[in-house]
PDB file of N, CA and C in Angstrom:
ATOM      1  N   UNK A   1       0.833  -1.201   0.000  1.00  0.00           N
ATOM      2  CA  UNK A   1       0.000   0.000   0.000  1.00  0.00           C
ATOM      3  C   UNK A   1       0.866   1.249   0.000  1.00  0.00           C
ATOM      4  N   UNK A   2       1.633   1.263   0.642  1.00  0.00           N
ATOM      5  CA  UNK A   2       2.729   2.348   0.761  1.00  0.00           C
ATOM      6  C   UNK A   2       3.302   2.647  -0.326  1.00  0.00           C
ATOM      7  N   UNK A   3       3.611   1.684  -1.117  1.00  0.00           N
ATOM      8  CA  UNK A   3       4.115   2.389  -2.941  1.00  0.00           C
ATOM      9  C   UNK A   3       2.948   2.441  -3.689  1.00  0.00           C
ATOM     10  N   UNK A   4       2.279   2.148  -3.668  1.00  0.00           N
ATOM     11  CA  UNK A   4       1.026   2.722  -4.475  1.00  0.00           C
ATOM     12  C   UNK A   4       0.592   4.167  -3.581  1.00  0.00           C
ATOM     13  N   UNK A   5       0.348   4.621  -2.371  1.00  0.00           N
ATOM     14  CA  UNK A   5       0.198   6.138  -2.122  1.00  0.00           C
ATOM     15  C   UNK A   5       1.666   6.975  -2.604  1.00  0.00           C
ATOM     16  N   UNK A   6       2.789   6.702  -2.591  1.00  0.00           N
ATOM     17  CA  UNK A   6       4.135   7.168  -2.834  1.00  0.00           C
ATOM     18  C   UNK A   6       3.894   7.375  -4.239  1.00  0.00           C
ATOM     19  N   UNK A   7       3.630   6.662  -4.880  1.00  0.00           N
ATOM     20  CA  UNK A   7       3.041   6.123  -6.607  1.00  0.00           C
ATOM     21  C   UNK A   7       2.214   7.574  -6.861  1.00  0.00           C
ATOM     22  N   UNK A   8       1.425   7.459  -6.095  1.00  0.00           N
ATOM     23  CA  UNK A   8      -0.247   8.706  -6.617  1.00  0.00           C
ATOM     24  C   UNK A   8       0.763  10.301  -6.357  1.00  0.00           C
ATOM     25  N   UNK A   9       1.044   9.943  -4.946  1.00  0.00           N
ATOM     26  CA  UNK A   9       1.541  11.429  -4.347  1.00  0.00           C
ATOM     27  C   UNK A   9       2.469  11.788  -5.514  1.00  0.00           C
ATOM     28  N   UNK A  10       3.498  10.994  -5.802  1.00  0.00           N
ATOM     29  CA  UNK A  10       4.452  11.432  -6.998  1.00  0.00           C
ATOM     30  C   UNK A  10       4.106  11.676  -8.556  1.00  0.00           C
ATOM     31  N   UNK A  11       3.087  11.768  -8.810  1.00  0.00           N
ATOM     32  CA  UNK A  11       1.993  11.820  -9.793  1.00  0.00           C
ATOM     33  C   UNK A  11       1.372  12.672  -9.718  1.00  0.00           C
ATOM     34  N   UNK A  12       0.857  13.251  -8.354  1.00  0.00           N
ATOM     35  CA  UNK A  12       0.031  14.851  -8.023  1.00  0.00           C
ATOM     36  C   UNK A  12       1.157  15.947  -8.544  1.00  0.00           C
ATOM     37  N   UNK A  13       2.189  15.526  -7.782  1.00  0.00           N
ATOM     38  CA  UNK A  13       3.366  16.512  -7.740  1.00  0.00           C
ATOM     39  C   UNK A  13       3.735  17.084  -9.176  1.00  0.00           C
ATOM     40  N   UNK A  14       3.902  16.346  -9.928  1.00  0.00           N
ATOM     41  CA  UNK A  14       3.577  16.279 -11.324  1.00  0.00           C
ATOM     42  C   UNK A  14       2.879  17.327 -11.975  1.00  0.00           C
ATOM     43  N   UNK A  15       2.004  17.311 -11.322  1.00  0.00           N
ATOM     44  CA  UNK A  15       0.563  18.630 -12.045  1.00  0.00           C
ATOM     45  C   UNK A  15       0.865  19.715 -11.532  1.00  0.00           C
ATOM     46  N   UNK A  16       0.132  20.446 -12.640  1.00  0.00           N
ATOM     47  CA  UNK A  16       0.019  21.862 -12.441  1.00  0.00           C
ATOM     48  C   UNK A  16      -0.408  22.105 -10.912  1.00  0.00           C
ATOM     49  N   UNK A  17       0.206  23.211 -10.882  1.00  0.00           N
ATOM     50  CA  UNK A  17      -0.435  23.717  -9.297  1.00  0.00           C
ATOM     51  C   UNK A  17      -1.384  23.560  -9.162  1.00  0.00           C
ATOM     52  N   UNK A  18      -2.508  24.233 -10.277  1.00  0.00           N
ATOM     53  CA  UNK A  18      -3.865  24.551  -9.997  1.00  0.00           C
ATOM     54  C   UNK A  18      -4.960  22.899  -9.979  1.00  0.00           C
ATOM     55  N   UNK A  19      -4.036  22.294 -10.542  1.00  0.00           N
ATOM     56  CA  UNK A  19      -4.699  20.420 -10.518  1.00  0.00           C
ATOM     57  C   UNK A  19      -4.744  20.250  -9.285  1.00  0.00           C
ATOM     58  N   UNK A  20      -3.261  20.257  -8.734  1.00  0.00           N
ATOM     59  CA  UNK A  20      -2.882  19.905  -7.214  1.00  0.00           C
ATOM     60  C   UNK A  20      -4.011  20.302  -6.390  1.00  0.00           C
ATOM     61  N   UNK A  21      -4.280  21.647  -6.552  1.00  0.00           N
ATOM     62  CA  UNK A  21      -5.507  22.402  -5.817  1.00  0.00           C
ATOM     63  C   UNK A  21      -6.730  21.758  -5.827  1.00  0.00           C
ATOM     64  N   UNK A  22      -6.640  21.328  -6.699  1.00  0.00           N
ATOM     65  CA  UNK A  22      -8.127  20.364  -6.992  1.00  0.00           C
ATOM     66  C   UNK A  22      -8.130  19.980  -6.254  1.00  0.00           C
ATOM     67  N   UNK A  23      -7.115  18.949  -6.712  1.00  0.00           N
ATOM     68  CA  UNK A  23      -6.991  17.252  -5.693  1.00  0.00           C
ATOM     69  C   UNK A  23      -7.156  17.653  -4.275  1.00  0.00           C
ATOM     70  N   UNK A  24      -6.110  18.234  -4.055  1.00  0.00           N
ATOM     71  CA  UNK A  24      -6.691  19.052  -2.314  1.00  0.00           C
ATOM     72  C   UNK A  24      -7.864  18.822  -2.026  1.00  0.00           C
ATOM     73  N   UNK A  25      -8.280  20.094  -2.242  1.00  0.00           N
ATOM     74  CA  UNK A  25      -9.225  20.272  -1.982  1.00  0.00           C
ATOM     75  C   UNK A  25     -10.583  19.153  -2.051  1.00  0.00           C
ATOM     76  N   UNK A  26     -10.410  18.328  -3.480  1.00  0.00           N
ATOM     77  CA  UNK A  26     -11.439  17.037  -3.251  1.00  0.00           C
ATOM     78  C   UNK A  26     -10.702  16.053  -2.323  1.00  0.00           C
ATOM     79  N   UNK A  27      -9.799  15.756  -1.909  1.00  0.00           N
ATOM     80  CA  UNK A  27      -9.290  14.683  -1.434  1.00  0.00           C
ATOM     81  C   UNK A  27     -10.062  15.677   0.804  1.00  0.00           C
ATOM     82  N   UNK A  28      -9.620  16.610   0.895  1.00  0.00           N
ATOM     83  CA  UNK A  28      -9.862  17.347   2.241  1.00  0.00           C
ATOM     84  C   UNK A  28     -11.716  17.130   2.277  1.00  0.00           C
ATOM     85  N   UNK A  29     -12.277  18.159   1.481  1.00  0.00           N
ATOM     86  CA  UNK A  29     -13.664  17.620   1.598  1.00  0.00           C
ATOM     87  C   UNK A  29     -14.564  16.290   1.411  1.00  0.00           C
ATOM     88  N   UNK A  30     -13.302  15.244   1.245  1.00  0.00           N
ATOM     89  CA  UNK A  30     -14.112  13.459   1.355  1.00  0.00           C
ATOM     90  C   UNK A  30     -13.734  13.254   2.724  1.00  0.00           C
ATOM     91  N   UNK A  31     -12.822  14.234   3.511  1.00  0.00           N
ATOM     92  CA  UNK A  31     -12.826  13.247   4.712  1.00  0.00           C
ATOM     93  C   UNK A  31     -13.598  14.114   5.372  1.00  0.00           C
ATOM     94  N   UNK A  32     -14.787  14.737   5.552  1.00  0.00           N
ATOM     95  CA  UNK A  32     -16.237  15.012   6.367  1.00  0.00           C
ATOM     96  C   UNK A  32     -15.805  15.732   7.481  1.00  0.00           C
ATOM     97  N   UNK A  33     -15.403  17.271   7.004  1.00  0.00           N
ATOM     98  CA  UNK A  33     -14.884  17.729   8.739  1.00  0.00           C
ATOM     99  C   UNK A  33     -16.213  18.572   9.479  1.00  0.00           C
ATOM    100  N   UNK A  34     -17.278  18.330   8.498  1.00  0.00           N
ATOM    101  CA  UNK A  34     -18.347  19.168   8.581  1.00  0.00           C
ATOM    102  C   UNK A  34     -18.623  18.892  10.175  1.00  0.00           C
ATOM    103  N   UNK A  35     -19.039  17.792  10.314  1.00  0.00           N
ATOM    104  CA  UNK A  35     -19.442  16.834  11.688  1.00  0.00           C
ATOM    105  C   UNK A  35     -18.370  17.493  12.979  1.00  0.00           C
ATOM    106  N   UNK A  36     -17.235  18.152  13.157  1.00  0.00           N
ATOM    107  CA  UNK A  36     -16.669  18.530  14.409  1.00  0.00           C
ATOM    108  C   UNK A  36     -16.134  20.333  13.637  1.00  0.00           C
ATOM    109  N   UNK A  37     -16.207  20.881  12.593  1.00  0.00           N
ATOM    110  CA  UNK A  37     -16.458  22.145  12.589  1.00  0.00           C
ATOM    111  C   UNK A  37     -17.569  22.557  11.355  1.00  0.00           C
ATOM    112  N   UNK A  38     -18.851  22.524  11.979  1.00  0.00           N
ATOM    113  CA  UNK A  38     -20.154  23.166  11.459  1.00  0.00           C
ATOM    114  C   UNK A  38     -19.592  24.278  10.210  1.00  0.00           C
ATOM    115  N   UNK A  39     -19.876  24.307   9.363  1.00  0.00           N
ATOM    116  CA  UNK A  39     -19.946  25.436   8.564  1.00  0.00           C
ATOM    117  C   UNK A  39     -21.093  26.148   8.117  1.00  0.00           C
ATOM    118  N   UNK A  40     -21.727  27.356   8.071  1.00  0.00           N
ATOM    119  CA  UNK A  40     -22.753  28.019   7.588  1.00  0.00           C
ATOM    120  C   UNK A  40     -22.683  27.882   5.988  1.00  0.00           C
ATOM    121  N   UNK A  41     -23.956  27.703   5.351  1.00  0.00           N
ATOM    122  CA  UNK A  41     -23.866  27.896   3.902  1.00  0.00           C
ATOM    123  C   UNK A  41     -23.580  29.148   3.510  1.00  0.00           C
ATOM    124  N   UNK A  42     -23.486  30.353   4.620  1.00  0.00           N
ATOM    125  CA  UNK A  42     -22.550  31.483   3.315  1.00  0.00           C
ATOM    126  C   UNK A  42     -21.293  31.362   3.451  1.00  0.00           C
ATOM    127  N   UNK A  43     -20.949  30.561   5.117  1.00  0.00           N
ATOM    128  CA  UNK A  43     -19.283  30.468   4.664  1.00  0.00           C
ATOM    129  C   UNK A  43     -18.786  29.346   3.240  1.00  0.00           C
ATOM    130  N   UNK A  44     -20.195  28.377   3.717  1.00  0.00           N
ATOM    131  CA  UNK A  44     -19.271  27.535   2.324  1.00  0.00           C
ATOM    132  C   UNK A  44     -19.614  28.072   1.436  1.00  0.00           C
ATOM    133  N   UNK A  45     -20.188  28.657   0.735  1.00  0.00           N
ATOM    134  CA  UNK A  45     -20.699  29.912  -0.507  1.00  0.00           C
ATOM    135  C   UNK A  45     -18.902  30.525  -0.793  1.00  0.00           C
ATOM    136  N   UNK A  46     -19.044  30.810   0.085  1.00  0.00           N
ATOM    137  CA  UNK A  46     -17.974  32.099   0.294  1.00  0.00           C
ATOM    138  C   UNK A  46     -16.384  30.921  -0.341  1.00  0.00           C
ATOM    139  N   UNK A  47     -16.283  30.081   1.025  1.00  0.00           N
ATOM    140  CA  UNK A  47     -15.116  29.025   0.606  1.00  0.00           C
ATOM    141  C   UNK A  47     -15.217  28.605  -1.229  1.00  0.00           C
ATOM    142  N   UNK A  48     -15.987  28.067  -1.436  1.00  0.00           N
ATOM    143  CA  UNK A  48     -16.125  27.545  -3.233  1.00  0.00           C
ATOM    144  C   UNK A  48     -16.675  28.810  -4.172  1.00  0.00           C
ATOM    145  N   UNK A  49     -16.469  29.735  -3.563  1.00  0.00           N
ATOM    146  CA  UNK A  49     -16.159  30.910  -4.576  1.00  0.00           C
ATOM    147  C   UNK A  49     -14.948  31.624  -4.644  1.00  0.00           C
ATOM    148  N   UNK A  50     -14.242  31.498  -3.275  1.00  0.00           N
ATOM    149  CA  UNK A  50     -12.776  31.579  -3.584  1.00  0.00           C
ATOM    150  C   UNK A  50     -12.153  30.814  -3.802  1.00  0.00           C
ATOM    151  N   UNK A  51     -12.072  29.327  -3.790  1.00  0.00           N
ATOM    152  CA  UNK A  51     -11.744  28.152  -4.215  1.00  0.00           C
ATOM    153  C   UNK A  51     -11.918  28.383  -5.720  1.00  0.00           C
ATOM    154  N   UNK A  52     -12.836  29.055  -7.098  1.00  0.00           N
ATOM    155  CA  UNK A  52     -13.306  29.325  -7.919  1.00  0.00           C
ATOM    156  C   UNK A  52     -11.932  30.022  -8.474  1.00  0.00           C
ATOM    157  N   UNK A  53     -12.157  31.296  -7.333  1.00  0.00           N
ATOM    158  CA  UNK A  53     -11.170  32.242  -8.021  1.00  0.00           C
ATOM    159  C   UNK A  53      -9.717  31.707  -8.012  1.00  0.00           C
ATOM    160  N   UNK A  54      -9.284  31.020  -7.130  1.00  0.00           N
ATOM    161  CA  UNK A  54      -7.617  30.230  -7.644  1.00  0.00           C
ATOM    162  C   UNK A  54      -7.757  29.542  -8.857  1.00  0.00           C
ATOM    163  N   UNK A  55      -8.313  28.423  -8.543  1.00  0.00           N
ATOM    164  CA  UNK A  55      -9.024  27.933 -10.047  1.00  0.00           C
ATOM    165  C   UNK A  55      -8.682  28.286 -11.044  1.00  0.00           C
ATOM    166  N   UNK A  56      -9.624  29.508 -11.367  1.00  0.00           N
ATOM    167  CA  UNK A  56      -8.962  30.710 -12.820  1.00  0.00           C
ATOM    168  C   UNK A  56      -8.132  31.451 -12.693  1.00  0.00           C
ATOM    169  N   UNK A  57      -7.473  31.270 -11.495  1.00  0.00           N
ATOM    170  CA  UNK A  57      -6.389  32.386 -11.965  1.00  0.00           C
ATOM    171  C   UNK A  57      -6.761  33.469 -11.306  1.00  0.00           C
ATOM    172  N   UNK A  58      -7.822  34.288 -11.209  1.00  0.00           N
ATOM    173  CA  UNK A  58      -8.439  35.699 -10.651  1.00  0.00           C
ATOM    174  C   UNK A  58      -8.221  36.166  -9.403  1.00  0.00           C
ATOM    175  N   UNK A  59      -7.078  35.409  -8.964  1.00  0.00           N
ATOM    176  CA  UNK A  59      -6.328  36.098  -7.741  1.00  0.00           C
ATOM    177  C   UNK A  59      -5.040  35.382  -7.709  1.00  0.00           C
ATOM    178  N   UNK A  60      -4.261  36.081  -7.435  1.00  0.00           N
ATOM    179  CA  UNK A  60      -2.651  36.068  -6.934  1.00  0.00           C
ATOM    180  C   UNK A  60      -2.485  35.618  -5.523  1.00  0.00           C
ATOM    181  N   UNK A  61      -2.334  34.366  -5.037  1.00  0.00           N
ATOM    182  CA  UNK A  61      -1.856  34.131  -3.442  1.00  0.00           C
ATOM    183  C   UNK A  61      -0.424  34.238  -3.633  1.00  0.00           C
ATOM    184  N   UNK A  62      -0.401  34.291  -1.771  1.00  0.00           N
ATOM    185  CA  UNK A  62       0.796  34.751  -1.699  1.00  0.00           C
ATOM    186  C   UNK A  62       1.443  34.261  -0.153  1.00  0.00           C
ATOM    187  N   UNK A  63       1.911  34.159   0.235  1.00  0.00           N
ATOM    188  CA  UNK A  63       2.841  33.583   1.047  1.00  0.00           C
ATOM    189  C   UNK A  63       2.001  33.877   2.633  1.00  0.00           C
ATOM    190  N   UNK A  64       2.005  33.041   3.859  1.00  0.00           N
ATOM    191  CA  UNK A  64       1.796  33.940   4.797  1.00  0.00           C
ATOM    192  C   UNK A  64       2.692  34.975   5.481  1.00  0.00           C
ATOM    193  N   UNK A  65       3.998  34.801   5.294  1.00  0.00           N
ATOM    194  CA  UNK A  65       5.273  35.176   5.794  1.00  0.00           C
ATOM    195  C   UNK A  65       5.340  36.773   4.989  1.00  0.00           C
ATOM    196  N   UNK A  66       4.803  36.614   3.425  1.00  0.00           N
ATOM    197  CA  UNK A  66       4.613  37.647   2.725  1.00  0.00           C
ATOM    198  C   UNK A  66       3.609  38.954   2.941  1.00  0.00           C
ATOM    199  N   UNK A  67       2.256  38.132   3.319  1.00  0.00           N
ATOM    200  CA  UNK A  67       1.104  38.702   3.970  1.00  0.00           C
ATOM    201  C   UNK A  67       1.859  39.834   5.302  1.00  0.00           C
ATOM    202  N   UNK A  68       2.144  38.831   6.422  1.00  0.00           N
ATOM    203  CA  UNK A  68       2.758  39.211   7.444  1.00  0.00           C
ATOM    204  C   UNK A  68       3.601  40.496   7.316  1.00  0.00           C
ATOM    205  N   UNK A  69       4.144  40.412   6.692  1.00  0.00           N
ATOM    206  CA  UNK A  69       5.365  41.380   6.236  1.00  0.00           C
ATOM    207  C   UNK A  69       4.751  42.608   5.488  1.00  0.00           C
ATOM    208  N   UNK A  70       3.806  42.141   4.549  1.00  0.00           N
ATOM    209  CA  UNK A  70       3.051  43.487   4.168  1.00  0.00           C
ATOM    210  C   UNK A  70       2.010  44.181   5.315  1.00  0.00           C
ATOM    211  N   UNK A  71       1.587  43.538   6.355  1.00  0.00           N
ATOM    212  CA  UNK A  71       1.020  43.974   7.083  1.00  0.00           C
ATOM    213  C   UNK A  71       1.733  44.973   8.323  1.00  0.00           C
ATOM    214  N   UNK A  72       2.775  44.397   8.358  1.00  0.00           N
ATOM    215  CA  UNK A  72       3.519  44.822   9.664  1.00  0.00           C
ATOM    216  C   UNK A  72       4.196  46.113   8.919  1.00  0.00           C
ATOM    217  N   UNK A  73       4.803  46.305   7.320  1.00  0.00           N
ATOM    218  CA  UNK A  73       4.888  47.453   6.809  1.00  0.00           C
ATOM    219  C   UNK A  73       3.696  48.666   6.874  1.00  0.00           C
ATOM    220  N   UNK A  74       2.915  48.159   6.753  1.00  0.00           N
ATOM    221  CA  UNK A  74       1.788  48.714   6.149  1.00  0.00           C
ATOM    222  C   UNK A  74       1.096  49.375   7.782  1.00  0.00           C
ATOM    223  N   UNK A  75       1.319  48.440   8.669  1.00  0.00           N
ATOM    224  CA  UNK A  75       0.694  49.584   9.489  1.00  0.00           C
ATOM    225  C   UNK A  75       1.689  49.451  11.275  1.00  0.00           C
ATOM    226  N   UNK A  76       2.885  49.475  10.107  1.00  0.00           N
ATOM    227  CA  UNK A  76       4.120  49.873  11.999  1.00  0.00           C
ATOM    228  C   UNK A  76       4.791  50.904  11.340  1.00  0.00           C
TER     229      UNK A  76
END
């Protein structure tokens, strides 16, 4: 079992970022975290519409370390 997950994982790695993202993301929402953190339907609205926008492209992420750093410029 262990070289067949080593097998897949080295095969994700492979893809485009934005595939990878997929997979994430479908592989995170099959394991059911709904059941110990509740989500509201506008947060999940909200989550798979920015999930959308990586997707296409229609936003630029960026690092948290980067975030951080623009923040601590931005208001120290």
């Amino acid at each position: 079992m262990k070289s067949e997950v080593e097998s897949i994982v080295n095969k994700a790695l492979n893809l485009a970022p934005n595939a990878r993202a997929y997979i994430a993301e479908v592989l995170l929402e099959s394991l059911d975290f709904e059941e110990d953190f509740p989500i509201t339907e506008e947060w999940m609205d909200e989550i798979q519409k920015r999930c959308r926008e990586i997707d296409h492209g229609e936003i630029k992420l960026i690092s948290g370390e980067d975030a951080l750093l623009h923040l601590h410029q931005k208001y120290l």
